[in-house]
PDB file of N, CA and C in Angstrom:
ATOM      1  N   UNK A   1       7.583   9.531  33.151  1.00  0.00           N
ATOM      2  CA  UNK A   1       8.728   9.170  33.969  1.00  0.00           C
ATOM      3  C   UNK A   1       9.698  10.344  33.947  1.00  0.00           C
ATOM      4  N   UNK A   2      10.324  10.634  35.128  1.00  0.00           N
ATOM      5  CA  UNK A   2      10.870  12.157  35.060  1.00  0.00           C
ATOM      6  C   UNK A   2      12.100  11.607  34.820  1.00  0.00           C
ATOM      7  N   UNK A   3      13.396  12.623  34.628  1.00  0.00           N
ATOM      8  CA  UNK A   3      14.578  12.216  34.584  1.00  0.00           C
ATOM      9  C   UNK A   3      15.457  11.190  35.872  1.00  0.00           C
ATOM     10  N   UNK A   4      15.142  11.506  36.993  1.00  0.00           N
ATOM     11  CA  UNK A   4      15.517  11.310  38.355  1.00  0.00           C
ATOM     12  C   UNK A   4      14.902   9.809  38.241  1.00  0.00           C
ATOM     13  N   UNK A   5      13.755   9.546  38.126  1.00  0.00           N
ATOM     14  CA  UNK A   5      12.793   7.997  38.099  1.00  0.00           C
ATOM     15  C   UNK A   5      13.940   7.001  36.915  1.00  0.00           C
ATOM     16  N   UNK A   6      13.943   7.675  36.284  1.00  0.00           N
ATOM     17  CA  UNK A   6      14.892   6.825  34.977  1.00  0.00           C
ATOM     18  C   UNK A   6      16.253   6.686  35.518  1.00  0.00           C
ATOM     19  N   UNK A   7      16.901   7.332  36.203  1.00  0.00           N
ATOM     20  CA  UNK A   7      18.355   7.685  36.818  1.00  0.00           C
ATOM     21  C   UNK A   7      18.178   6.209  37.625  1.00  0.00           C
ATOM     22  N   UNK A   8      17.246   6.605  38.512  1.00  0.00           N
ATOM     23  CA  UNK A   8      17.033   5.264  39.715  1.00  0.00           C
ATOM     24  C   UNK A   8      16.762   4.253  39.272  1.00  0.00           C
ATOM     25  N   UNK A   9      16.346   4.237  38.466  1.00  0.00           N
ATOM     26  CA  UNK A   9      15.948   2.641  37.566  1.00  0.00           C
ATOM     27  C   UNK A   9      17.421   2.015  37.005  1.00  0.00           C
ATOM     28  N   UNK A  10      18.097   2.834  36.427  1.00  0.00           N
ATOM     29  CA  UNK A  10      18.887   2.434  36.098  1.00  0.00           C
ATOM     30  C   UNK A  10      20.151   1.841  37.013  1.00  0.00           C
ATOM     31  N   UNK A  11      20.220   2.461  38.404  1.00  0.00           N
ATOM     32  CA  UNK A  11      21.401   2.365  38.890  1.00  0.00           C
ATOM     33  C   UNK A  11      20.417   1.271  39.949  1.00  0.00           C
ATOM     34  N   UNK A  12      19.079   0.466  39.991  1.00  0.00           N
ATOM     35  CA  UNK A  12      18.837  -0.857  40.415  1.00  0.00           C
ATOM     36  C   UNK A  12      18.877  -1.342  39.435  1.00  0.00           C
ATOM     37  N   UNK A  13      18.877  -1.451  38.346  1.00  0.00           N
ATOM     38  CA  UNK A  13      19.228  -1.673  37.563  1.00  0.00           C
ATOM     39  C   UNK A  13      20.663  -2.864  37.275  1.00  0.00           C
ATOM     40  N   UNK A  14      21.799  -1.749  37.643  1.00  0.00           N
ATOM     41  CA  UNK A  14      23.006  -2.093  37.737  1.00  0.00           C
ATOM     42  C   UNK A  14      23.515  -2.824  38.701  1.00  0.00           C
ATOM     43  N   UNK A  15      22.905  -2.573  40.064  1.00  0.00           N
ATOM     44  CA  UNK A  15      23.291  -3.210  41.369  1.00  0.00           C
ATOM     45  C   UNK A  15      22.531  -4.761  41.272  1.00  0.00           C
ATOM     46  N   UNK A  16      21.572  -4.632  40.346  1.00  0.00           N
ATOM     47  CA  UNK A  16      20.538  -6.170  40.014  1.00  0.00           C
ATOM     48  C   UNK A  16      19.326  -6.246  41.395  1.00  0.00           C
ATOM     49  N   UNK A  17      18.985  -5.127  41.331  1.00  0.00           N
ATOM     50  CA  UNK A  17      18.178  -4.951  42.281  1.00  0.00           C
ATOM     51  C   UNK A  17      16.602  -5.063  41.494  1.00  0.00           C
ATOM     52  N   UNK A  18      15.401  -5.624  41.871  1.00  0.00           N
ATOM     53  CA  UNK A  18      14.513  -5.606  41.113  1.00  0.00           C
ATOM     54  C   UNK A  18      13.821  -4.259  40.290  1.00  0.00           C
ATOM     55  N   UNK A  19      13.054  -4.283  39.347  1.00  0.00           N
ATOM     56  CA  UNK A  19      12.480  -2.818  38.932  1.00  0.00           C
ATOM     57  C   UNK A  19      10.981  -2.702  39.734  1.00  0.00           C
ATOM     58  N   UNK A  20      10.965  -0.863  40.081  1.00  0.00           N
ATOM     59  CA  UNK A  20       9.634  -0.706  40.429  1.00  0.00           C
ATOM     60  C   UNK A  20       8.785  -0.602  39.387  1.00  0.00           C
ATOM     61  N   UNK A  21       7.807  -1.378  39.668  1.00  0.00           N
ATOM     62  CA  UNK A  21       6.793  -0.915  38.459  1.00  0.00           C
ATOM     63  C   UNK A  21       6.026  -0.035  38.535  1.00  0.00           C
ATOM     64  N   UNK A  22       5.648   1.026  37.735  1.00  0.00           N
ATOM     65  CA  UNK A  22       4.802   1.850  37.414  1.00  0.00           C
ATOM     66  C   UNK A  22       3.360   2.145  37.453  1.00  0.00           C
ATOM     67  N   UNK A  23       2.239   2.676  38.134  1.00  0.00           N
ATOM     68  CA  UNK A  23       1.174   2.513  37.745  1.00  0.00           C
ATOM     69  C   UNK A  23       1.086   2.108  36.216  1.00  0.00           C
ATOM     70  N   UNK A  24      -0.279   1.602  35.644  1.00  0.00           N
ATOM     71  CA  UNK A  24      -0.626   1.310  34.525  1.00  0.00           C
ATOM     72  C   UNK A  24      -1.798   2.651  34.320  1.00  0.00           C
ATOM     73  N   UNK A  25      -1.372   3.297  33.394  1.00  0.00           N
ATOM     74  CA  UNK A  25      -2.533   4.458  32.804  1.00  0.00           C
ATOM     75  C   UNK A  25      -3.075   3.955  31.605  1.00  0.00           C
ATOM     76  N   UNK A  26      -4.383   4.673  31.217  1.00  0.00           N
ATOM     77  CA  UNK A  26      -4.806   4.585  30.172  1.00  0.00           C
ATOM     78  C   UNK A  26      -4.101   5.391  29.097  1.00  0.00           C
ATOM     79  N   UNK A  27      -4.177   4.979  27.980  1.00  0.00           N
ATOM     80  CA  UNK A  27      -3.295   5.605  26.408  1.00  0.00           C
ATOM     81  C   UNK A  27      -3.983   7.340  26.752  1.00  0.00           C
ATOM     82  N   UNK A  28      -5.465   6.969  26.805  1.00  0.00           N
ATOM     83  CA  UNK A  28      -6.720   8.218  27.234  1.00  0.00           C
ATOM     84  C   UNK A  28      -5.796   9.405  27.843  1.00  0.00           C
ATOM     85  N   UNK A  29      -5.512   8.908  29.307  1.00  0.00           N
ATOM     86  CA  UNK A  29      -5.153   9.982  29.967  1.00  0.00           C
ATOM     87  C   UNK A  29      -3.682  10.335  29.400  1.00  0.00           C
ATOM     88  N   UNK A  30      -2.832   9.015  29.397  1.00  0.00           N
ATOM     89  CA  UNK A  30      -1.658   9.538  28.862  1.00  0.00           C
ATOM     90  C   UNK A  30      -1.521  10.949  27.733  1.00  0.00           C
ATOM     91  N   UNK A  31      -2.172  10.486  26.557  1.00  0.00           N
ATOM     92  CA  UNK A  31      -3.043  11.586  25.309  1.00  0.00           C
ATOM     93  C   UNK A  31      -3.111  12.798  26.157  1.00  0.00           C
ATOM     94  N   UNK A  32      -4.043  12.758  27.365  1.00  0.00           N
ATOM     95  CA  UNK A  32      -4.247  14.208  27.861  1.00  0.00           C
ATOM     96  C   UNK A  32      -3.381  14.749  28.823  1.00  0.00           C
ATOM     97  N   UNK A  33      -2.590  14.153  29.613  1.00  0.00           N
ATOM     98  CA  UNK A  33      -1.284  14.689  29.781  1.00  0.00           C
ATOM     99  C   UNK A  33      -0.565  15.023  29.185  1.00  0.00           C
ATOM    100  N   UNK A  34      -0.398  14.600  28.028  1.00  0.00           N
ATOM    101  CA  UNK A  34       0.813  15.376  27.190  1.00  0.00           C
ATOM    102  C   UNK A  34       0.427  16.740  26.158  1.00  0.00           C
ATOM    103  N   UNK A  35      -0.849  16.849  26.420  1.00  0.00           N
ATOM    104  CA  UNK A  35      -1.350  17.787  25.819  1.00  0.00           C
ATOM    105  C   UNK A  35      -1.802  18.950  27.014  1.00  0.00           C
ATOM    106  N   UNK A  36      -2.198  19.232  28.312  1.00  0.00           N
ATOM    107  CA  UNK A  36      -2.001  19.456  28.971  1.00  0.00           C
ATOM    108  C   UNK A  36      -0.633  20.040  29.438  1.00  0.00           C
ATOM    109  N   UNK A  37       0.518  19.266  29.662  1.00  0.00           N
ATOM    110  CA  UNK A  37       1.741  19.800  29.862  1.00  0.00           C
ATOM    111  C   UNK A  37       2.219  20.480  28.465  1.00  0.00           C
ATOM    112  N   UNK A  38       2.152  19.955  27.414  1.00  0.00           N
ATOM    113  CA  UNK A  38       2.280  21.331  26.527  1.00  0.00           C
ATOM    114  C   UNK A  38       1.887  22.512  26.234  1.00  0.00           C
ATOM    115  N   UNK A  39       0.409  22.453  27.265  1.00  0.00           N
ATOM    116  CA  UNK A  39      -0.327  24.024  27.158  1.00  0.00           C
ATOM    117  C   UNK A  39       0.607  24.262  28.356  1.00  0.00           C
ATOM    118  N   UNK A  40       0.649  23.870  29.455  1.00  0.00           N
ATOM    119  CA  UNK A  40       0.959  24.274  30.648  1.00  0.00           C
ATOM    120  C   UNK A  40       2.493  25.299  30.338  1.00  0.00           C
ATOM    121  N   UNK A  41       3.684  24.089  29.784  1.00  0.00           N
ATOM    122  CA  UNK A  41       5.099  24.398  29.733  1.00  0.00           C
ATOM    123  C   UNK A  41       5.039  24.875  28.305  1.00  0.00           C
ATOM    124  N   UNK A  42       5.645  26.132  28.023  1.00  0.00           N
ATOM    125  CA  UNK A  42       6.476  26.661  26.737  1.00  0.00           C
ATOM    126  C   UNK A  42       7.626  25.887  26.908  1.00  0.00           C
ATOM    127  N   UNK A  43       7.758  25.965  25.431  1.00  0.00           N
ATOM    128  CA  UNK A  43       9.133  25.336  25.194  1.00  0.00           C
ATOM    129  C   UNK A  43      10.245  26.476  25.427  1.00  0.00           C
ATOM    130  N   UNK A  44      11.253  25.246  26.180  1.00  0.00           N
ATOM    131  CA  UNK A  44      12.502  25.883  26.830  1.00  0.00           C
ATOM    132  C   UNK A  44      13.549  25.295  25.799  1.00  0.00           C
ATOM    133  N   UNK A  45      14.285  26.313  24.952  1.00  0.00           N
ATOM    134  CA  UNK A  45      15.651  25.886  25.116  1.00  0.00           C
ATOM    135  C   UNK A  45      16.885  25.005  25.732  1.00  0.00           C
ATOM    136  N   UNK A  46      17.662  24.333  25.420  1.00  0.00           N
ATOM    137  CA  UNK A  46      18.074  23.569  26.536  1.00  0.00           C
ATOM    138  C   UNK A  46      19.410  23.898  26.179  1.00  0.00           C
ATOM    139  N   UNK A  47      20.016  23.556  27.736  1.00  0.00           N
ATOM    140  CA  UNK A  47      21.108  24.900  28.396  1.00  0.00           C
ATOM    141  C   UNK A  47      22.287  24.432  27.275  1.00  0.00           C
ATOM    142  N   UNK A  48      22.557  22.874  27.090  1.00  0.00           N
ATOM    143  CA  UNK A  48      23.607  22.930  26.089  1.00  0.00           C
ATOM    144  C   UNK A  48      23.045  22.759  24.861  1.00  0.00           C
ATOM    145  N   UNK A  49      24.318  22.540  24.027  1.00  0.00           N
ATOM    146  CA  UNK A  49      24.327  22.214  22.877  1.00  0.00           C
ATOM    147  C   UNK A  49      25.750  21.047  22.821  1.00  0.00           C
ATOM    148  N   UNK A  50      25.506  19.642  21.793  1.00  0.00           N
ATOM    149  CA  UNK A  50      26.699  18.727  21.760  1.00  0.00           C
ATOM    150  C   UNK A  50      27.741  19.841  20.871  1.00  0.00           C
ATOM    151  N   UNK A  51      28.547  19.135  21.092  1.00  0.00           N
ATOM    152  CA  UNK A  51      29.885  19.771  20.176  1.00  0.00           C
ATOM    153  C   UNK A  51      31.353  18.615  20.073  1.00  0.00           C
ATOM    154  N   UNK A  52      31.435  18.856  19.264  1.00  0.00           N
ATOM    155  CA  UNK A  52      32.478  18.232  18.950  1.00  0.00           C
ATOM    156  C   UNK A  52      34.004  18.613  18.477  1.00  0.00           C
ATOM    157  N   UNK A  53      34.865  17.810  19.261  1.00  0.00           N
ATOM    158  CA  UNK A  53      36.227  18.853  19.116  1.00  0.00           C
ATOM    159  C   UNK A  53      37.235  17.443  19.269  1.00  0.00           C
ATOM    160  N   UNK A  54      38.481  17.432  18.936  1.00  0.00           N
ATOM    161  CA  UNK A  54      39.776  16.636  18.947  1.00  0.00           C
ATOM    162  C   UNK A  54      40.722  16.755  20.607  1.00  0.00           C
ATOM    163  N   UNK A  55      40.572  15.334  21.123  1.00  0.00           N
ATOM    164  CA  UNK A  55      41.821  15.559  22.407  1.00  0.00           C
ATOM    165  C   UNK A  55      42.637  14.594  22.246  1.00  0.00           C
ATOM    166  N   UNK A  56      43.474  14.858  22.822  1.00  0.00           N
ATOM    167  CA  UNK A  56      45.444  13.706  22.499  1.00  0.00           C
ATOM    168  C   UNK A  56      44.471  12.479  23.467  1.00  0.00           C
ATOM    169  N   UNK A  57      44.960  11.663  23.335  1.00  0.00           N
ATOM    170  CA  UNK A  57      44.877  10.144  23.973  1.00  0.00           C
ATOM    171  C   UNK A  57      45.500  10.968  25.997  1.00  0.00           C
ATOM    172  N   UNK A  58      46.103  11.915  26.011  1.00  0.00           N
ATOM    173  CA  UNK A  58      47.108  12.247  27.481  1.00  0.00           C
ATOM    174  C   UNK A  58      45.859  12.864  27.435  1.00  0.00           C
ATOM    175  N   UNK A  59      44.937  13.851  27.164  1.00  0.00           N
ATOM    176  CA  UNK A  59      44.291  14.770  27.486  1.00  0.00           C
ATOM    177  C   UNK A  59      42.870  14.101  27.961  1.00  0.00           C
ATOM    178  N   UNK A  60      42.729  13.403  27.248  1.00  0.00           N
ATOM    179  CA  UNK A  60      41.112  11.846  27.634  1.00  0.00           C
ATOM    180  C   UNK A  60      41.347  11.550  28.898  1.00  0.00           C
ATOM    181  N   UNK A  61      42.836  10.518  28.771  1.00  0.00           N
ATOM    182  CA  UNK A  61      43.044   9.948  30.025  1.00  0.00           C
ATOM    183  C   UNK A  61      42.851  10.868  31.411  1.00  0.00           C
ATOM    184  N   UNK A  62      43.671  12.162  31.094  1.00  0.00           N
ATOM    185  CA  UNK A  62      43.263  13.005  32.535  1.00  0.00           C
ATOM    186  C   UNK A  62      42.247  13.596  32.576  1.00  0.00           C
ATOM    187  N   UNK A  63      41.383  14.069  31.476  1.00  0.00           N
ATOM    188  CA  UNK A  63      40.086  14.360  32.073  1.00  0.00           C
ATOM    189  C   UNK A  63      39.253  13.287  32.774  1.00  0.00           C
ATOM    190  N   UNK A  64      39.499  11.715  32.131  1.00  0.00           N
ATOM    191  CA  UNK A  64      38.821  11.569  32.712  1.00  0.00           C
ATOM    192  C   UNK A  64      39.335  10.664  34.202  1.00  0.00           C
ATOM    193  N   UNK A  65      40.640  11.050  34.320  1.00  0.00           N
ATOM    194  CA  UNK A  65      41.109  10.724  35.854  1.00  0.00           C
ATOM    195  C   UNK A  65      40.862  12.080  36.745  1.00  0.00           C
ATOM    196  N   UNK A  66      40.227  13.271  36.196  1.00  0.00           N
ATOM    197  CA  UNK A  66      40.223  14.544  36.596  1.00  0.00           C
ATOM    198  C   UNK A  66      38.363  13.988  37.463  1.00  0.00           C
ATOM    199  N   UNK A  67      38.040  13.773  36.314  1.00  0.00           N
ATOM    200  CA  UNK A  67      36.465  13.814  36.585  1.00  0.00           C
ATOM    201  C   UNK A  67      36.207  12.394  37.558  1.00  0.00           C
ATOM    202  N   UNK A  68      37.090  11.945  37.802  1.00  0.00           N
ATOM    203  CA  UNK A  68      36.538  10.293  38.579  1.00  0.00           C
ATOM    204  C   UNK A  68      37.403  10.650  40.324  1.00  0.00           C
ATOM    205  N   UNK A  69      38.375  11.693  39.689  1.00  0.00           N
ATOM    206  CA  UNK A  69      38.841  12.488  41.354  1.00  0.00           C
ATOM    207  C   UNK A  69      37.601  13.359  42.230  1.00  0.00           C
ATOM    208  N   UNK A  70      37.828  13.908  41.245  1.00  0.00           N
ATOM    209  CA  UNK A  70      36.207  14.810  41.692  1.00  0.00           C
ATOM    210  C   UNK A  70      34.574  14.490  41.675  1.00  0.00           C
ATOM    211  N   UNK A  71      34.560  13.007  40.915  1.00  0.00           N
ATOM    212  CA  UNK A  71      33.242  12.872  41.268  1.00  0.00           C
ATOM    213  C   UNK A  71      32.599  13.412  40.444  1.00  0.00           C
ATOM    214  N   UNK A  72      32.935  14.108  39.064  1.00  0.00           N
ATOM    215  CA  UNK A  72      31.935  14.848  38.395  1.00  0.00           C
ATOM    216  C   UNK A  72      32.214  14.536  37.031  1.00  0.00           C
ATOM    217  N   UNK A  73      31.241  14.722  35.859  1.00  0.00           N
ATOM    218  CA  UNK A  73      30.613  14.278  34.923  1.00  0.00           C
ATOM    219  C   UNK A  73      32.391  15.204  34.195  1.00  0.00           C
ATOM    220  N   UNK A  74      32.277  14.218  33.151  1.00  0.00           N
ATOM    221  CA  UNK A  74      33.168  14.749  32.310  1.00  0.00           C
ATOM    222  C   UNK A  74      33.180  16.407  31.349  1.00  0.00           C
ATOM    223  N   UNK A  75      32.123  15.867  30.994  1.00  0.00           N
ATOM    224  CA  UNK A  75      31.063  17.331  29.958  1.00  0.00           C
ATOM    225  C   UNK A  75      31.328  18.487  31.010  1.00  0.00           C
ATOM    226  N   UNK A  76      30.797  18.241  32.375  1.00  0.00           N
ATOM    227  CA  UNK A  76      31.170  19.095  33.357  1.00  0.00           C
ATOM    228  C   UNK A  76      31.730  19.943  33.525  1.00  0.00           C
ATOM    229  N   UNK A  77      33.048  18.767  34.126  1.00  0.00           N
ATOM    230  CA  UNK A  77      34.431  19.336  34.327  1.00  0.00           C
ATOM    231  C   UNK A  77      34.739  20.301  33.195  1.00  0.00           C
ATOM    232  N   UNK A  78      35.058  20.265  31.678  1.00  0.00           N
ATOM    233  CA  UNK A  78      35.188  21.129  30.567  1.00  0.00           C
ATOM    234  C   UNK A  78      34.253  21.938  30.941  1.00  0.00           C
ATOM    235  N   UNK A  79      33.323  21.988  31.501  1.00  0.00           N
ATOM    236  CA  UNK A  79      32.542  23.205  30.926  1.00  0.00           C
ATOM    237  C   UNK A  79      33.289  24.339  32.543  1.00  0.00           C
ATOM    238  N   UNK A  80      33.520  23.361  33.558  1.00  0.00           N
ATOM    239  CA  UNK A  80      34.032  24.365  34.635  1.00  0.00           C
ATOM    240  C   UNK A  80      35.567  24.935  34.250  1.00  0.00           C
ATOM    241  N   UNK A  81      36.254  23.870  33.479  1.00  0.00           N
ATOM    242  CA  UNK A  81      37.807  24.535  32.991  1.00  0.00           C
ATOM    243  C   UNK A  81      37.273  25.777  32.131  1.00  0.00           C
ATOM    244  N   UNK A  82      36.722  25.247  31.106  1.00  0.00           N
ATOM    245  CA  UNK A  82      36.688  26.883  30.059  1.00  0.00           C
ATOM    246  C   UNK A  82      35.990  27.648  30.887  1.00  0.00           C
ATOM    247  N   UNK A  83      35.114  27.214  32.046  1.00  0.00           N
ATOM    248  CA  UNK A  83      34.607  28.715  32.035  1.00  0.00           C
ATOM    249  C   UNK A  83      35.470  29.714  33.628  1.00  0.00           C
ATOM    250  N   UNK A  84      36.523  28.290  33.714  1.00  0.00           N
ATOM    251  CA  UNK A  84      38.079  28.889  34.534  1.00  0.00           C
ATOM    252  C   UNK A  84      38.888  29.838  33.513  1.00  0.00           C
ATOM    253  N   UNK A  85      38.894  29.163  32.837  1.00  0.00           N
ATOM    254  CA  UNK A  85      40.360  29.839  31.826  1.00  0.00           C
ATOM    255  C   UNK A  85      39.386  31.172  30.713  1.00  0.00           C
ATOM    256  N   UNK A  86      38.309  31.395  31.101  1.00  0.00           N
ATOM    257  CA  UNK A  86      37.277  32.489  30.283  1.00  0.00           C
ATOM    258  C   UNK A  86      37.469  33.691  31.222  1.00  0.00           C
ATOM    259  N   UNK A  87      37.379  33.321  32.766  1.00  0.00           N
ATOM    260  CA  UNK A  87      37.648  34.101  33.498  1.00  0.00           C
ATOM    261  C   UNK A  87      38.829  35.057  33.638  1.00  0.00           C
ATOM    262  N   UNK A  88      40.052  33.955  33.084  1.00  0.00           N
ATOM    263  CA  UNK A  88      41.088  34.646  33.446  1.00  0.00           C
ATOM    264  C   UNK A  88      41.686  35.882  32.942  1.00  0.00           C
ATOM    265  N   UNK A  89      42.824  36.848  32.753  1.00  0.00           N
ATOM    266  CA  UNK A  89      43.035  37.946  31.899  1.00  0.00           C
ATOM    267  C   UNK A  89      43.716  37.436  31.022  1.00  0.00           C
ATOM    268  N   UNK A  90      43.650  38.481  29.752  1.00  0.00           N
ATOM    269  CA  UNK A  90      45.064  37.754  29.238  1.00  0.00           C
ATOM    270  C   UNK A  90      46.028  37.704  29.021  1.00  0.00           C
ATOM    271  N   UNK A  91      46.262  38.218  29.734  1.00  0.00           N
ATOM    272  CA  UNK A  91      47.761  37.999  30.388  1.00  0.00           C
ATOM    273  C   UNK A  91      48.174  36.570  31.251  1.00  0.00           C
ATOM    274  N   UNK A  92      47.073  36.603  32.102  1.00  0.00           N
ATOM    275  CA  UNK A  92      46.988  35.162  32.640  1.00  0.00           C
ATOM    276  C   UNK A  92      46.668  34.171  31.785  1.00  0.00           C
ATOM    277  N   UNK A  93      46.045  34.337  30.752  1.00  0.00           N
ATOM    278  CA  UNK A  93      45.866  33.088  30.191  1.00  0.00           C
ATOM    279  C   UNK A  93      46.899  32.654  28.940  1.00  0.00           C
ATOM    280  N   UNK A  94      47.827  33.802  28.417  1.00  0.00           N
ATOM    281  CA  UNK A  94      48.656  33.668  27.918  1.00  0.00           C
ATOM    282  C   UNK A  94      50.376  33.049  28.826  1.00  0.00           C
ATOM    283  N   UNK A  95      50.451  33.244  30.320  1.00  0.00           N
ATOM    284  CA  UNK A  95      50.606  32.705  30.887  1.00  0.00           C
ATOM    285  C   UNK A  95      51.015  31.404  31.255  1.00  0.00           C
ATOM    286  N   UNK A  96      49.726  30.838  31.135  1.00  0.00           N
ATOM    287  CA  UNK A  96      49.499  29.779  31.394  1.00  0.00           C
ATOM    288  C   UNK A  96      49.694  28.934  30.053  1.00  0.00           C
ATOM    289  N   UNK A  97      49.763  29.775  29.124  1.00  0.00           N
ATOM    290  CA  UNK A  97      49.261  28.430  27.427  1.00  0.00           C
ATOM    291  C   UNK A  97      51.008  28.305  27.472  1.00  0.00           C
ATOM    292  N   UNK A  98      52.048  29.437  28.329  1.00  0.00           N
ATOM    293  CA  UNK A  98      53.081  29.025  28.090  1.00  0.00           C
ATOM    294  C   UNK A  98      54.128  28.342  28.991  1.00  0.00           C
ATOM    295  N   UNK A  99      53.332  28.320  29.493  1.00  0.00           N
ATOM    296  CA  UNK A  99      53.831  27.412  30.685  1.00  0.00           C
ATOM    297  C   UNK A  99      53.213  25.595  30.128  1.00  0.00           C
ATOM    298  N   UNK A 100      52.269  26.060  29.491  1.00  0.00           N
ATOM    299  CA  UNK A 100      52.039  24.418  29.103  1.00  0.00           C
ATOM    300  C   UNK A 100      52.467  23.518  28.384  1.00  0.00           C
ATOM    301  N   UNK A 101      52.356  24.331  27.222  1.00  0.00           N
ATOM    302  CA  UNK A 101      53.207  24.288  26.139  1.00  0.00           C
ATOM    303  C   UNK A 101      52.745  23.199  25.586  1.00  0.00           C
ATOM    304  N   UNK A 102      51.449  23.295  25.228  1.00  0.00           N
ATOM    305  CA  UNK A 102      50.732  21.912  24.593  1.00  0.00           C
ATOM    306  C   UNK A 102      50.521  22.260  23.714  1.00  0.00           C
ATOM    307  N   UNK A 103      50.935  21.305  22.628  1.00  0.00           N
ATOM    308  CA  UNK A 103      50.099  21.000  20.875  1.00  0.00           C
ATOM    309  C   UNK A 103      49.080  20.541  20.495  1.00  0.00           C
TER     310      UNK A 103
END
């Protein structure tokens, strides 16, 4: 089941829409697909890593009124701010930390 098949399941899922069912495979072939796609695919790295960090109760709330404006995943959005404010000089980004003036 790919990621996208599981996505869709879930969101009939939610709406209470019935589930599609799946062909039925043998354990057999299953066994040789997954051995197969491991000769096929090297292992990839994957693009993130979790992390964990502290935000004010004000900083939650607007990310995640940030991310429900825009339509986009929370994790996201942070990863498009830092890699806004990575861009900037620093001059600009000193700037800006004082204009904010957040603790």
């Amino acid at each position: 089941m790919s990621i996208d098949d599981f996505i869709d399941g879930a969101n009939r899922y939610a709406m209470g829409l019935p589930q599609q069912r799946g062909a039925v495979i043998s354990l057999e072939e299953l066994r040789h697909r997954g051995v197969a796609n491991q000769l096929a695919e090297p292992r990839r790295t994957p693009p993130f890593r979790k992390a964990t960090f502290t935000l004010s109760e004000s900083a939650i709330a607007h990310l995640a009124e940030m991310a429900t404006d825009c339509d986009i995943a929370k994790s996201k959005l942070m990863r498009y701010l830092i890699e806004y404010h990575y861009q900037l000089s620093p001059e600009e980004r000193q700037l800006i930390e004082q204009q904010l003036k957040i603790d």
